[in-house]
N, C-alpha and C. Protein backbone atom coordinates (compact mmCIF):
# COMPACT_ATOMS: atom_id res chain seq x y z
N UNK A 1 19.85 32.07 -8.43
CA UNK A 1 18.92 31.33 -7.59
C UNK A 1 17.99 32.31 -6.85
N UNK A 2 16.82 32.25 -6.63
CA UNK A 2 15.52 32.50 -6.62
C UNK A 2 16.02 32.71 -4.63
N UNK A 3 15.82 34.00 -3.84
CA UNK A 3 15.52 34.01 -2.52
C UNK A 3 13.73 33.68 -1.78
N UNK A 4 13.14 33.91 -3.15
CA UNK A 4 11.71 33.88 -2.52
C UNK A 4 11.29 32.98 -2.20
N UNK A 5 10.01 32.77 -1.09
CA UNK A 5 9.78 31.43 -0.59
C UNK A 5 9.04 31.41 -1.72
N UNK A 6 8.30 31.43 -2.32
CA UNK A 6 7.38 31.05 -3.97
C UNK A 6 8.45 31.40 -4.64
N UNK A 7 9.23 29.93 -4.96
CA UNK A 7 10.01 30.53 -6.24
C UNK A 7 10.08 30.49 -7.58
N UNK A 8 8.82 30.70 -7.80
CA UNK A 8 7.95 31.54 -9.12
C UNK A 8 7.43 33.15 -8.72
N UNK A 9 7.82 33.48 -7.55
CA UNK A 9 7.26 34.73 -7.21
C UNK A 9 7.04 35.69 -8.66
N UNK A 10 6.04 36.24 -9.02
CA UNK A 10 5.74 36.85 -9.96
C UNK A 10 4.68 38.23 -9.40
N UNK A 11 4.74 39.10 -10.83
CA UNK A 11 4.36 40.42 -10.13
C UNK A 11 2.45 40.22 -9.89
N UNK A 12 2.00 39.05 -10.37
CA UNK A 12 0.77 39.04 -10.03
C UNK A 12 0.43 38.31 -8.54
N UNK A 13 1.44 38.09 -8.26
CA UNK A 13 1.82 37.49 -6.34
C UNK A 13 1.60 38.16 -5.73
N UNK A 14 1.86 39.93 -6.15
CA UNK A 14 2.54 41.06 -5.26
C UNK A 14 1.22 42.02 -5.66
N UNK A 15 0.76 41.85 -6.70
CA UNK A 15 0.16 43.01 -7.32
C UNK A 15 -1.16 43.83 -5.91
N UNK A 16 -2.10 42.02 -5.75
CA UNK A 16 -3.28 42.48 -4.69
C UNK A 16 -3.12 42.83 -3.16
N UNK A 17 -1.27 43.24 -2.62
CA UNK A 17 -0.99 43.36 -1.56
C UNK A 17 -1.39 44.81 -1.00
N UNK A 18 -1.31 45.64 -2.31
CA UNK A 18 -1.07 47.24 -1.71
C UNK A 18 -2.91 48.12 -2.23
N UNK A 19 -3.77 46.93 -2.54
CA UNK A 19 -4.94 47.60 -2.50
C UNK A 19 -5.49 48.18 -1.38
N UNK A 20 -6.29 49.35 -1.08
CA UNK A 20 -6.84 49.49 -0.13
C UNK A 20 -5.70 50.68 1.05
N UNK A 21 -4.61 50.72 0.47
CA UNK A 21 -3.12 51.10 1.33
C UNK A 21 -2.59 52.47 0.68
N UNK A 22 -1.56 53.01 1.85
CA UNK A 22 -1.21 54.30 1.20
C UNK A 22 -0.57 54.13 -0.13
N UNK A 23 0.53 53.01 -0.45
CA UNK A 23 0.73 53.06 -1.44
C UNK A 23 0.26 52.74 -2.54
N UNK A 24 -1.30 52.55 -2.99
CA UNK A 24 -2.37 52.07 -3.96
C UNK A 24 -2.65 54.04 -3.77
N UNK A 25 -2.59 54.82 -2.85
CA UNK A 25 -2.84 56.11 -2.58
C UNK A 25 -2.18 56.84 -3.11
N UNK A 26 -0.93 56.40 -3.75
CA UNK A 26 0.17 57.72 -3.82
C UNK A 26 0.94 57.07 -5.10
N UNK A 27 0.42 56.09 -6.07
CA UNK A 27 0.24 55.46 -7.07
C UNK A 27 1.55 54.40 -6.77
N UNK A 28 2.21 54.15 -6.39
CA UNK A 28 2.78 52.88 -6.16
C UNK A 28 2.32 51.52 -7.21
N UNK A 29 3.46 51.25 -7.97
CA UNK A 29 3.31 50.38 -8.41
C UNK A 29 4.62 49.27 -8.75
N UNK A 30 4.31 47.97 -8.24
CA UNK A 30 5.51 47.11 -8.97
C UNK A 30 5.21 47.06 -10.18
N UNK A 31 7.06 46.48 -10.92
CA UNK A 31 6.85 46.46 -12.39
C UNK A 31 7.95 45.33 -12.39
N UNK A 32 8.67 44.74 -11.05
CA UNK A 32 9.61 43.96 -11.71
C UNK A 32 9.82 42.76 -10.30
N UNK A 33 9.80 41.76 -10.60
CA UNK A 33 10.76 40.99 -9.68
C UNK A 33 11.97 40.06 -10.31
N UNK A 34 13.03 40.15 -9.55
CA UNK A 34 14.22 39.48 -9.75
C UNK A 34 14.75 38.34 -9.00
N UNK A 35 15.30 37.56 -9.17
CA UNK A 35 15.98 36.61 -8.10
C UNK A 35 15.96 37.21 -6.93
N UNK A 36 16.61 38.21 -6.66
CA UNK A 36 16.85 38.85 -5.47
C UNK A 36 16.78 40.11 -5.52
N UNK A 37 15.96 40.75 -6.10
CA UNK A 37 15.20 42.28 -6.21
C UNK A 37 13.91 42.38 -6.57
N UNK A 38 13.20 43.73 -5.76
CA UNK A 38 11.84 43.71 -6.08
C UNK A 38 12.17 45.33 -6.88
N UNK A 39 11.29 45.68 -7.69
CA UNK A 39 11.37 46.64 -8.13
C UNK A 39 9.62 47.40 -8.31
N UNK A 40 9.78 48.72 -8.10
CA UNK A 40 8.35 49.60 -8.09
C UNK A 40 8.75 51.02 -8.59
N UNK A 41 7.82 51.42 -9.21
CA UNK A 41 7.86 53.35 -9.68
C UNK A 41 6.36 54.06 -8.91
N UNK A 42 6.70 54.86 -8.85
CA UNK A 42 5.87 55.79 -7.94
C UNK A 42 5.70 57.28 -8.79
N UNK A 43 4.77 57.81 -8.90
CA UNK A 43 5.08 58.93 -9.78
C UNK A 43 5.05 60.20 -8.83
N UNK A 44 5.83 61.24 -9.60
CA UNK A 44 5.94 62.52 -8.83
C UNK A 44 5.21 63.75 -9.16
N UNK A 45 3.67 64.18 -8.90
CA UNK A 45 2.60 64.28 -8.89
C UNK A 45 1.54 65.28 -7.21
N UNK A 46 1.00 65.63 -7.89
CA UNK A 46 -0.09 66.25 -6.30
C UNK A 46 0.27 65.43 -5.30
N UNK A 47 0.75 64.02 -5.10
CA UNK A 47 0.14 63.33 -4.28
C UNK A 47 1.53 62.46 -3.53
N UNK A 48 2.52 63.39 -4.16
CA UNK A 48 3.86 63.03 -3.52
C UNK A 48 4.62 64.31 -3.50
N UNK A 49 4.02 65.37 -3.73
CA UNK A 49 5.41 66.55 -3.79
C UNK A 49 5.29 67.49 -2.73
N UNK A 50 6.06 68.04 -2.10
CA UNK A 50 5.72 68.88 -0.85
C UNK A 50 5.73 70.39 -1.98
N UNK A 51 5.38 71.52 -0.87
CA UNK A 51 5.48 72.41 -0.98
C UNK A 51 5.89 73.59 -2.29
N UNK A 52 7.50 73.05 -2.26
CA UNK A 52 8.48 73.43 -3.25
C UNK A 52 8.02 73.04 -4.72
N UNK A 53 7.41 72.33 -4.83
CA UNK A 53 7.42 71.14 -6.48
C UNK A 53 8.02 70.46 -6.36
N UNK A 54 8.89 70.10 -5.40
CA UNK A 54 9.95 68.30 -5.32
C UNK A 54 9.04 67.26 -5.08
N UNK A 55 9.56 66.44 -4.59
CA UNK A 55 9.14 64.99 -4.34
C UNK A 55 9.42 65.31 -2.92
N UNK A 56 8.59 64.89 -2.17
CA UNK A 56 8.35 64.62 -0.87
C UNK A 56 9.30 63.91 -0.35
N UNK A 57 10.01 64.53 0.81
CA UNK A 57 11.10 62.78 1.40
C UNK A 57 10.10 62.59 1.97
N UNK A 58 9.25 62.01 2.48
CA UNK A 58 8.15 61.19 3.16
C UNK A 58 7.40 60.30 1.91
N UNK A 59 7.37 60.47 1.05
CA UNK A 59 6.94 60.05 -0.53
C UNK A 59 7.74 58.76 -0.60
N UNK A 60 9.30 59.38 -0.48
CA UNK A 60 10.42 58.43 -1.21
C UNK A 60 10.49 57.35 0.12
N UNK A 61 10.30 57.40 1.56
CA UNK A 61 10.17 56.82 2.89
C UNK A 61 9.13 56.08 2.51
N UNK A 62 8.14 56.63 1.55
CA UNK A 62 7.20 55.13 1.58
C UNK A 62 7.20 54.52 0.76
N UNK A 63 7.59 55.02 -0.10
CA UNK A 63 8.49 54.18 -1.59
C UNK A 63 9.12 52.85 -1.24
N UNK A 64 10.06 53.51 -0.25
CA UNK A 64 11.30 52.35 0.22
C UNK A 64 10.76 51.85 1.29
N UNK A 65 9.89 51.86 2.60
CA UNK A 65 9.20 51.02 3.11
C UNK A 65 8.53 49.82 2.82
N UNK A 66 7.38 50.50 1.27
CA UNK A 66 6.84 49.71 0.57
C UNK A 66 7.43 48.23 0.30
N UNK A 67 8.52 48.32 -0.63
CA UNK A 67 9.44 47.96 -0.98
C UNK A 67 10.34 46.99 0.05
N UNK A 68 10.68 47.63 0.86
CA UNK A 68 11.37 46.80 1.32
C UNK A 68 10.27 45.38 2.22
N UNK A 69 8.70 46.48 3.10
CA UNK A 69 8.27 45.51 3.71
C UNK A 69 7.26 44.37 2.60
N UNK A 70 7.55 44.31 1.85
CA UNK A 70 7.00 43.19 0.47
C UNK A 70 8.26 42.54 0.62
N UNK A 71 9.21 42.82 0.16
CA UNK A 71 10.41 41.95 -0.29
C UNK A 71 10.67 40.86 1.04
N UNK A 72 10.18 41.35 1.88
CA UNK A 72 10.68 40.63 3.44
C UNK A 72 9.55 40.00 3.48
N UNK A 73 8.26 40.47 3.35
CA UNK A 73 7.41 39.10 3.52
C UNK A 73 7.58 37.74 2.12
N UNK A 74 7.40 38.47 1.55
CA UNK A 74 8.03 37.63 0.18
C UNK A 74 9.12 36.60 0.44
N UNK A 75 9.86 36.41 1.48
CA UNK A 75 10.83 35.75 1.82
C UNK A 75 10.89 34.72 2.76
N UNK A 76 9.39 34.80 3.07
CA UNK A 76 8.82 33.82 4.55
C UNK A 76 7.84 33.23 4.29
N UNK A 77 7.42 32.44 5.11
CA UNK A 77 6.14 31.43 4.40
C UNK A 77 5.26 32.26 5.81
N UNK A 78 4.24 33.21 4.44
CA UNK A 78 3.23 34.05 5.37
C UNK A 78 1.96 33.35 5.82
N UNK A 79 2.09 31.92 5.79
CA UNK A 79 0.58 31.00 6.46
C UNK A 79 1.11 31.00 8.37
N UNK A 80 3.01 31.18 8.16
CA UNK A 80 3.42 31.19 9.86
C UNK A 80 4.31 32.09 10.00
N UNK A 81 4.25 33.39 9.68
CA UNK A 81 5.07 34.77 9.86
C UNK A 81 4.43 35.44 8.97
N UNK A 82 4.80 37.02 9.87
CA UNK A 82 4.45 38.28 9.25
C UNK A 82 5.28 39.36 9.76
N UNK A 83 5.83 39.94 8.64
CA UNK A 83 6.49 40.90 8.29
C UNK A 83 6.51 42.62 8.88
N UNK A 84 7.34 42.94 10.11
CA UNK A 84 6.52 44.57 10.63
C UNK A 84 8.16 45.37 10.50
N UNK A 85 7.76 46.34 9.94
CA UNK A 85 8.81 47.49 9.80
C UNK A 85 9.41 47.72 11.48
N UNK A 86 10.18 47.85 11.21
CA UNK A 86 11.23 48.04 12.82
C UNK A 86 11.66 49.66 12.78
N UNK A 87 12.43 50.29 12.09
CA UNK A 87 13.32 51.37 11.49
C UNK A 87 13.73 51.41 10.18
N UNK A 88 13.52 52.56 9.58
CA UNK A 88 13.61 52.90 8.29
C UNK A 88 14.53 54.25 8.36
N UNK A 89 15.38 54.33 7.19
CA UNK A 89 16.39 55.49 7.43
C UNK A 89 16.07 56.24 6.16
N UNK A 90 16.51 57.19 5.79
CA UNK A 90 16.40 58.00 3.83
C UNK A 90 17.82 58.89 4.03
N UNK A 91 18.35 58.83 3.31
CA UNK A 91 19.33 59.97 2.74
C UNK A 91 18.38 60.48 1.31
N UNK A 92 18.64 61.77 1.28
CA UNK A 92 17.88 62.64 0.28
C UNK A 92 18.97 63.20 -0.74
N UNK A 93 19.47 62.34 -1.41
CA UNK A 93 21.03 63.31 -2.13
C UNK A 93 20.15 64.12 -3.28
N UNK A 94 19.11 63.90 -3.74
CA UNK A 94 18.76 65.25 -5.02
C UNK A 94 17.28 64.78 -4.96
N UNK A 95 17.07 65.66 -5.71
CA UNK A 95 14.81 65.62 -6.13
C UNK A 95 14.90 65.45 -7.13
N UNK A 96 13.28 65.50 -7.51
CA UNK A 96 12.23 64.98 -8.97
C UNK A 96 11.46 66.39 -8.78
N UNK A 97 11.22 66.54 -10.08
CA UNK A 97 10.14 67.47 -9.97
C UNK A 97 9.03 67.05 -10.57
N UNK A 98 8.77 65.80 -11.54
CA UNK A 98 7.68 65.02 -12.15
C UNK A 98 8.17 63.92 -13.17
N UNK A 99 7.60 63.28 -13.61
CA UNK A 99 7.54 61.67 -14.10
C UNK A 99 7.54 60.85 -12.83
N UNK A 100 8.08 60.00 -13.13
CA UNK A 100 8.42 58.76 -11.78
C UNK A 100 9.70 58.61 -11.65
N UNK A 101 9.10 58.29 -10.60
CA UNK A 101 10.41 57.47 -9.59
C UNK A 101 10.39 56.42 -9.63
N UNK A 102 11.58 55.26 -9.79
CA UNK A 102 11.41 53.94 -9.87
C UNK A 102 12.57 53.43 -7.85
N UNK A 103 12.18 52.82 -7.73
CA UNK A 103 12.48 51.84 -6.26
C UNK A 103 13.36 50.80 -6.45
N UNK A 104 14.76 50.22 -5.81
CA UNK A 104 14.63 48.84 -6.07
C UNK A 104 15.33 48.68 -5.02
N UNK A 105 14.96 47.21 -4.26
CA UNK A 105 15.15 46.81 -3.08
C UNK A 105 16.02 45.30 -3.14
N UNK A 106 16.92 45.06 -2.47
CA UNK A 106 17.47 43.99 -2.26
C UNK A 106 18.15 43.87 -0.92
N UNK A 107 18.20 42.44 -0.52
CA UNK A 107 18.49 42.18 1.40
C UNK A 107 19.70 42.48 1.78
N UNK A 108 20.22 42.88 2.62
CA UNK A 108 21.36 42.97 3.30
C UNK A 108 21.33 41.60 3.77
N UNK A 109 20.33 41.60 4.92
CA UNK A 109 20.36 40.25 5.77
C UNK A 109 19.15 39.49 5.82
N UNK A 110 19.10 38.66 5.92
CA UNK A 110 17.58 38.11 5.78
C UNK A 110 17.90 36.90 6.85
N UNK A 111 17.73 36.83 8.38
CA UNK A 111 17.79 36.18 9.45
C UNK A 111 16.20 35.83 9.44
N UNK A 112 16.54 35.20 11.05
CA UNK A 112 15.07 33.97 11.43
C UNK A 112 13.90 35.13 12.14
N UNK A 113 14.71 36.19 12.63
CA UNK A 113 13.85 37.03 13.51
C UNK A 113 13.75 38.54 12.92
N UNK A 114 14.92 38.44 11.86
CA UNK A 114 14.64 40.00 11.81
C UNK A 114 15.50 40.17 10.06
N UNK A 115 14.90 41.24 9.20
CA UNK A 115 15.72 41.21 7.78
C UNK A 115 16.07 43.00 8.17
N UNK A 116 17.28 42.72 6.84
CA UNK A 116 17.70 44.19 6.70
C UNK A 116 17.86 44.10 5.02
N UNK A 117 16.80 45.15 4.46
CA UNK A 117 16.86 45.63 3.09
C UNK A 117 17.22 46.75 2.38
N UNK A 118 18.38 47.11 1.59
CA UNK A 118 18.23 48.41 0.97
C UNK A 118 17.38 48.57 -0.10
N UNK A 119 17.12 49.83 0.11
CA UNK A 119 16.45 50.63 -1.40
C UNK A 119 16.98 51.83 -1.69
N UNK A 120 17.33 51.93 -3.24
CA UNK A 120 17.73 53.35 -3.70
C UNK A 120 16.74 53.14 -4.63
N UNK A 121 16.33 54.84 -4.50
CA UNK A 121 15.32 55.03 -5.78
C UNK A 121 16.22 55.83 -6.55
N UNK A 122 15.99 56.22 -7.81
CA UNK A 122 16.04 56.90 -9.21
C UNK A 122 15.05 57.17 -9.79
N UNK A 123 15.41 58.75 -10.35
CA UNK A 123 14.51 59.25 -11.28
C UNK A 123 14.77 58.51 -12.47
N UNK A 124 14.32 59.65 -13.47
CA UNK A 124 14.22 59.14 -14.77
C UNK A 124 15.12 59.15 -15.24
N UNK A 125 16.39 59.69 -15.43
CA UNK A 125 17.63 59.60 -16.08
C UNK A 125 17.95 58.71 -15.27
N UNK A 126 17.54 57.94 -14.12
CA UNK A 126 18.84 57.38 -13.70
C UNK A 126 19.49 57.31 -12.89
N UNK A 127 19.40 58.64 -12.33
CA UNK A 127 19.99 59.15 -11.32
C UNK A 127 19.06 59.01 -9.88
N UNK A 128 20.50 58.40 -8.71
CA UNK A 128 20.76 58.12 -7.63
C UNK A 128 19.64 59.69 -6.56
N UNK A 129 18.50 58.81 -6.42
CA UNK A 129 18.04 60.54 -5.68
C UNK A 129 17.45 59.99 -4.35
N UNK A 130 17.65 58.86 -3.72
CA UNK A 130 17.59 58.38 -2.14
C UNK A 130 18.27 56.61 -2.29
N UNK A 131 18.45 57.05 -0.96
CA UNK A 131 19.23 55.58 -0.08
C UNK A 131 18.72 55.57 1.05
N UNK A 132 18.22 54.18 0.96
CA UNK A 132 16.95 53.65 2.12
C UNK A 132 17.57 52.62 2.94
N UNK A 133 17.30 52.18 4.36
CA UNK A 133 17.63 50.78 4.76
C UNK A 133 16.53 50.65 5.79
N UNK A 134 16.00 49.54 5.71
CA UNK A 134 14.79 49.12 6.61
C UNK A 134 15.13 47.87 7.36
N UNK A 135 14.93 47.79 8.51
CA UNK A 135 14.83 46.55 9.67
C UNK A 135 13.62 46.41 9.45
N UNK A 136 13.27 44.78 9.74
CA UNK A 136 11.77 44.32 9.67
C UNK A 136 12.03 43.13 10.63
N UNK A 137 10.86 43.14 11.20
CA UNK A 137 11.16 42.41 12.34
C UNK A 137 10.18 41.11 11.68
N UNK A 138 10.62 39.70 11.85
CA UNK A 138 9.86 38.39 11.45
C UNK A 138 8.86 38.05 12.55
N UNK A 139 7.63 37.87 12.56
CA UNK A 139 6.92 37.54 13.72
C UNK A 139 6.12 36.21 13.72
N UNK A 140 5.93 35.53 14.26
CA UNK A 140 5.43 34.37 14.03
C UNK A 140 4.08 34.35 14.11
N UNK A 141 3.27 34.26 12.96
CA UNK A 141 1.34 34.50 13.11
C UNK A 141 0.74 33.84 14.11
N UNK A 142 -0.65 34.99 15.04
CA UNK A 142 -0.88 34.44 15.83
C UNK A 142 -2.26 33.61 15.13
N UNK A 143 -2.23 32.21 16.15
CA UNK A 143 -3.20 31.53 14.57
C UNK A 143 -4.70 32.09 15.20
């Protein structure tokens, strides 16, 4: 069963959200929605890697921001709420040094005032290379 308030939510729902935004900046892209997961890849590139040649933890922080603050508006009827990041956490257990990174986000909690979402991203094999959790606070639009 379908959590989204459009429950046909599809990736052309989501697609025109991140124009104009850091993550349209740092190539962000969805590629999947699920009953109860959103999914995005991000590539690891000039425009996400610090210093070293890794992947930026500030990269993978907006990865899983991204991610999580879509999945939470996605879950509310946005004509009378909107969706604001509260706290965001990252554990960094390993790096990328290039291809992409893929994202995937699903709710812990999804209350009247406030959601809690994880995200772990993975590289390309597969492998476990951050653990995300975001508070988002529900706000009621001012009309």
């Amino acid at each position: 069963m379908s959590i989204w308030f459009k429950k046909d939510l599809s990736l052309a729902d989501i697609e025109g959200l991140g124009k104009g935004t850091l993550g349209e900046h740092i190539g962000i892209a969805f590629s999947e929605v699920g009953a109860d997961y959103l999914k995005a890849t991000m590539p690891v590139d000039h425009r996400t890697k610090q210093p070293y040649g890794l992947l930026h933890g500030g990269a993978s922080v907006a990865l899983a921001e991204t991610l999580g603050s879509v999945g939470a508006a996605m879950v509310v009827d946005d004509t009378k709420f909107i969706c604001v990041g509260q706290e965001i956490n990252a554990n960094h257990l390993r790096s990328a040094r290039g291809g992409f990174v893929t994202g995937i986000t699903k709710p812990i909690h999804i209350g009247t005032n406030s959601q809690v979402w994880g995200i772990n991203i993975y590289d390309e094999s597969d492998k476990l290379i951050c653990i995300s959790r975001i508070t988002v606070a529900v706000l009621k639009r001012k009309s």
